[in-house]
N, C-alpha and C. Protein backbone atom coordinates (compact mmCIF):
# COMPACT_ATOMS: atom_id res chain seq x y z
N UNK A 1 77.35 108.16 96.44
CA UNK A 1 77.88 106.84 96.71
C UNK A 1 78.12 106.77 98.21
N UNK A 2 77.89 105.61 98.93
CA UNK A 2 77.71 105.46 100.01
C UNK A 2 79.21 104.99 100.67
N UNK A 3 80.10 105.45 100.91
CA UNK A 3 81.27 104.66 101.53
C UNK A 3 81.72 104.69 102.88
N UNK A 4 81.45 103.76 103.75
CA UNK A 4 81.52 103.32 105.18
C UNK A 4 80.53 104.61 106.28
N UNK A 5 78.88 104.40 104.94
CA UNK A 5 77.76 104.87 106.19
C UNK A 5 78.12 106.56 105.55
N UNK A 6 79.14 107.24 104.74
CA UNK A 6 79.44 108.40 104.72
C UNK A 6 78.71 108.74 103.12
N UNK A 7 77.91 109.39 103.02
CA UNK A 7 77.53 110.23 101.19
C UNK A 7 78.38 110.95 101.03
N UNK A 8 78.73 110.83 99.86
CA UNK A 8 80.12 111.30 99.14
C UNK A 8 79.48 112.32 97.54
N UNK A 9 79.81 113.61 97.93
CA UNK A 9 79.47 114.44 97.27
C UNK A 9 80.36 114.55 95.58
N UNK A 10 79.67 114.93 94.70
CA UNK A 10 80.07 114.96 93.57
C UNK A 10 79.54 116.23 92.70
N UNK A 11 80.38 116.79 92.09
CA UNK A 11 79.63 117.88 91.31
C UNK A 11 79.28 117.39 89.48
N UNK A 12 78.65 118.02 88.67
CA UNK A 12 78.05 118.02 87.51
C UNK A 12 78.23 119.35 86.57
N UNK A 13 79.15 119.46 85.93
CA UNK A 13 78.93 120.89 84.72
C UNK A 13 78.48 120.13 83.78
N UNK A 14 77.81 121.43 83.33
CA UNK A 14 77.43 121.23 82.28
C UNK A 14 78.05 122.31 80.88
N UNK A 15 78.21 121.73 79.89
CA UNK A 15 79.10 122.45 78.62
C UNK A 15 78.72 122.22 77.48
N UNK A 16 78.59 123.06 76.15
CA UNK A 16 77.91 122.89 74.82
C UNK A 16 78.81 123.23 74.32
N UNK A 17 78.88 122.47 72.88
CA UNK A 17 79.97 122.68 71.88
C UNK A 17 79.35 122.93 70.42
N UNK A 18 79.69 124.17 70.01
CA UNK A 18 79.35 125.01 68.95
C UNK A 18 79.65 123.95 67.87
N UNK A 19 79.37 123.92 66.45
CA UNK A 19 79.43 122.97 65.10
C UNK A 19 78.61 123.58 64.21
N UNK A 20 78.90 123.19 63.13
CA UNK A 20 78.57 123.73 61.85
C UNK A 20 77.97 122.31 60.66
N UNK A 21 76.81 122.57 60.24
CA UNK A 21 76.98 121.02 59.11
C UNK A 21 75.90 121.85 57.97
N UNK A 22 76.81 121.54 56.82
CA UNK A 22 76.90 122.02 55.55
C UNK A 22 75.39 121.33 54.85
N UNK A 23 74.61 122.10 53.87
CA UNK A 23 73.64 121.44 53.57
C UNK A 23 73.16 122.02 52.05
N UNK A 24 72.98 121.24 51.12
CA UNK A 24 72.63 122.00 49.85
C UNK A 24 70.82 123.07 50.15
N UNK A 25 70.37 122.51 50.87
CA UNK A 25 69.28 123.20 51.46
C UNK A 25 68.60 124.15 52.10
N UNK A 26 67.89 125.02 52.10
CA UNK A 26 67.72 126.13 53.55
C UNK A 26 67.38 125.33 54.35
N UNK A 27 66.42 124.37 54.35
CA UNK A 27 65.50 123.69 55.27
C UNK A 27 66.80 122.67 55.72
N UNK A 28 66.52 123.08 57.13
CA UNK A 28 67.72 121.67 57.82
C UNK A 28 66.87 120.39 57.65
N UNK A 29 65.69 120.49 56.97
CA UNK A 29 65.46 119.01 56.92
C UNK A 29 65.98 117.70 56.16
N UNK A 30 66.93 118.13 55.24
CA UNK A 30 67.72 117.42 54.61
C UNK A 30 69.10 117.02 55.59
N UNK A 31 69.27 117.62 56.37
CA UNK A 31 70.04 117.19 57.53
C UNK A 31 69.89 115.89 58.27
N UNK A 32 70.95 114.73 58.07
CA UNK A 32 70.99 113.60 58.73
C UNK A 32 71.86 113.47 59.83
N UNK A 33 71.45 112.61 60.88
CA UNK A 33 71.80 112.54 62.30
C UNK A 33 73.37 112.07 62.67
N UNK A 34 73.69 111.11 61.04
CA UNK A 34 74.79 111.10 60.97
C UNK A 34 75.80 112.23 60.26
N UNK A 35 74.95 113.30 59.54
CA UNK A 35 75.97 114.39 59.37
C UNK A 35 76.05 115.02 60.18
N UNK A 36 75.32 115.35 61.43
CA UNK A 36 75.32 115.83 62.58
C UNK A 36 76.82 115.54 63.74
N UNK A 37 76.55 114.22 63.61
CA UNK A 37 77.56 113.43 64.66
C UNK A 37 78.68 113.18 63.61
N UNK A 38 79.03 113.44 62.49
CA UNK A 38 80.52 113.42 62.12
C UNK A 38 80.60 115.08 62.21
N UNK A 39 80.36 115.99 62.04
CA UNK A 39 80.49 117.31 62.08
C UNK A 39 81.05 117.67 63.76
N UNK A 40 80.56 116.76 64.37
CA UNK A 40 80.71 117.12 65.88
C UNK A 40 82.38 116.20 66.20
N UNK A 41 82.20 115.00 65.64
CA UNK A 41 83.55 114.75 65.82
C UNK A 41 84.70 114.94 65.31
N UNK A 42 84.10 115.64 63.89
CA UNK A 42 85.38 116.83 63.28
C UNK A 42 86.00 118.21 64.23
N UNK A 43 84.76 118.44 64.65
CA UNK A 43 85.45 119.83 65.91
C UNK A 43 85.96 119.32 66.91
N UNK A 44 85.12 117.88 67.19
CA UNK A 44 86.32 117.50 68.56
C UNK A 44 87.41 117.78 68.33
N UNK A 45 87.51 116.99 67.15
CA UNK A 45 89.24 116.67 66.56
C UNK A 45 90.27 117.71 66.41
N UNK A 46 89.34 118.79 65.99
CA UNK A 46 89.78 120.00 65.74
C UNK A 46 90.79 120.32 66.53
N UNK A 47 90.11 120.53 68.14
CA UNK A 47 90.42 121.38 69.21
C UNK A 47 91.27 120.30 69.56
N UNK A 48 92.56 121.37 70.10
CA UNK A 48 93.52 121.00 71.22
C UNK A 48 92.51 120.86 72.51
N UNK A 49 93.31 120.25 73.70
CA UNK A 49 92.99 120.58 75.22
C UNK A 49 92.58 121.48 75.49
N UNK A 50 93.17 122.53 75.45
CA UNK A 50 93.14 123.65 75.85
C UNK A 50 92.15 124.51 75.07
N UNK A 51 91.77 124.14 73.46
CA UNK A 51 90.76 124.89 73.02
C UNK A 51 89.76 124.27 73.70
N UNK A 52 89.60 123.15 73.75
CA UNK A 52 88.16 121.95 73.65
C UNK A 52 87.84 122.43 75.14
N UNK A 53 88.40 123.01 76.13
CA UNK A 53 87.88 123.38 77.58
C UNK A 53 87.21 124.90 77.84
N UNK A 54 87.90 125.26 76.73
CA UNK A 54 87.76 126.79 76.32
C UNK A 54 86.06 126.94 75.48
N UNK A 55 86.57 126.08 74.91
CA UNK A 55 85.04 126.11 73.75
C UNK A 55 83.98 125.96 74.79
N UNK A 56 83.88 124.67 75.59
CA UNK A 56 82.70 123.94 76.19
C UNK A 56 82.20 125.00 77.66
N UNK A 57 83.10 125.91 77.87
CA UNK A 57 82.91 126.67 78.90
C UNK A 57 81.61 125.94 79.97
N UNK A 58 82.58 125.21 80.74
CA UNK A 58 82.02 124.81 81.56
C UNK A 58 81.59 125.65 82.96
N UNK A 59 80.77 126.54 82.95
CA UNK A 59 80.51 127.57 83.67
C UNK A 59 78.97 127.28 85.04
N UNK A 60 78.08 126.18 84.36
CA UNK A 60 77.44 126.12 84.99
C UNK A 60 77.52 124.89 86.47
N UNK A 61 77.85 124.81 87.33
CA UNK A 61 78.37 124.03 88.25
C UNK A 61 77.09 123.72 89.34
N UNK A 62 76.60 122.48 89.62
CA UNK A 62 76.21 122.05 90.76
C UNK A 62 76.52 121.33 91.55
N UNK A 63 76.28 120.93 92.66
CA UNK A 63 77.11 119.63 93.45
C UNK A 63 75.65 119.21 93.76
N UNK A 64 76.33 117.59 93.73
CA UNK A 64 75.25 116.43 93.66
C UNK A 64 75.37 115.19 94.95
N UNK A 65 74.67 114.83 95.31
CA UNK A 65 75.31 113.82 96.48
C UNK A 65 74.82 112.51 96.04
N UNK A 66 75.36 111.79 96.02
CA UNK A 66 75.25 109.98 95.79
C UNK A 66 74.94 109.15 97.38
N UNK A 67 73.94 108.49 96.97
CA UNK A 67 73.35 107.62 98.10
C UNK A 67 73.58 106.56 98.08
């Protein structure tokens, strides 16, 4: 982002969050996109602060600059 002629630097992590979704099947192809995305917002829910920063281990860090 450009503010008075100056680029203003910003960084980007990146973080993955582990989940589990239950299936009468071996084949995940019986797996729907919406059991996917409620399974994911059950672990959100799950985690405190402090787990949910813990889990996502945000370890990989770049800095980015805005124009």
């Amino acid at each position: 982002m450009k503010y008075g002629g100056t680029n203003i630097s910003f960084y980007s992590s990146v973080g993955s969050l582990l989940f589990t979704v239950e299936h009468e099947e071996e084949s995940v192809d019986s797996v729907k996109a919406s059991d996917v995305r409620t399974n994911i917002l059950k672990r959100l829910a799950s985690l405190t602060d402090e787990d949910l920063l813990s889990s996502v281990e945000l370890n990989d860090t770049v800095e980015e600059e805005r124009v």
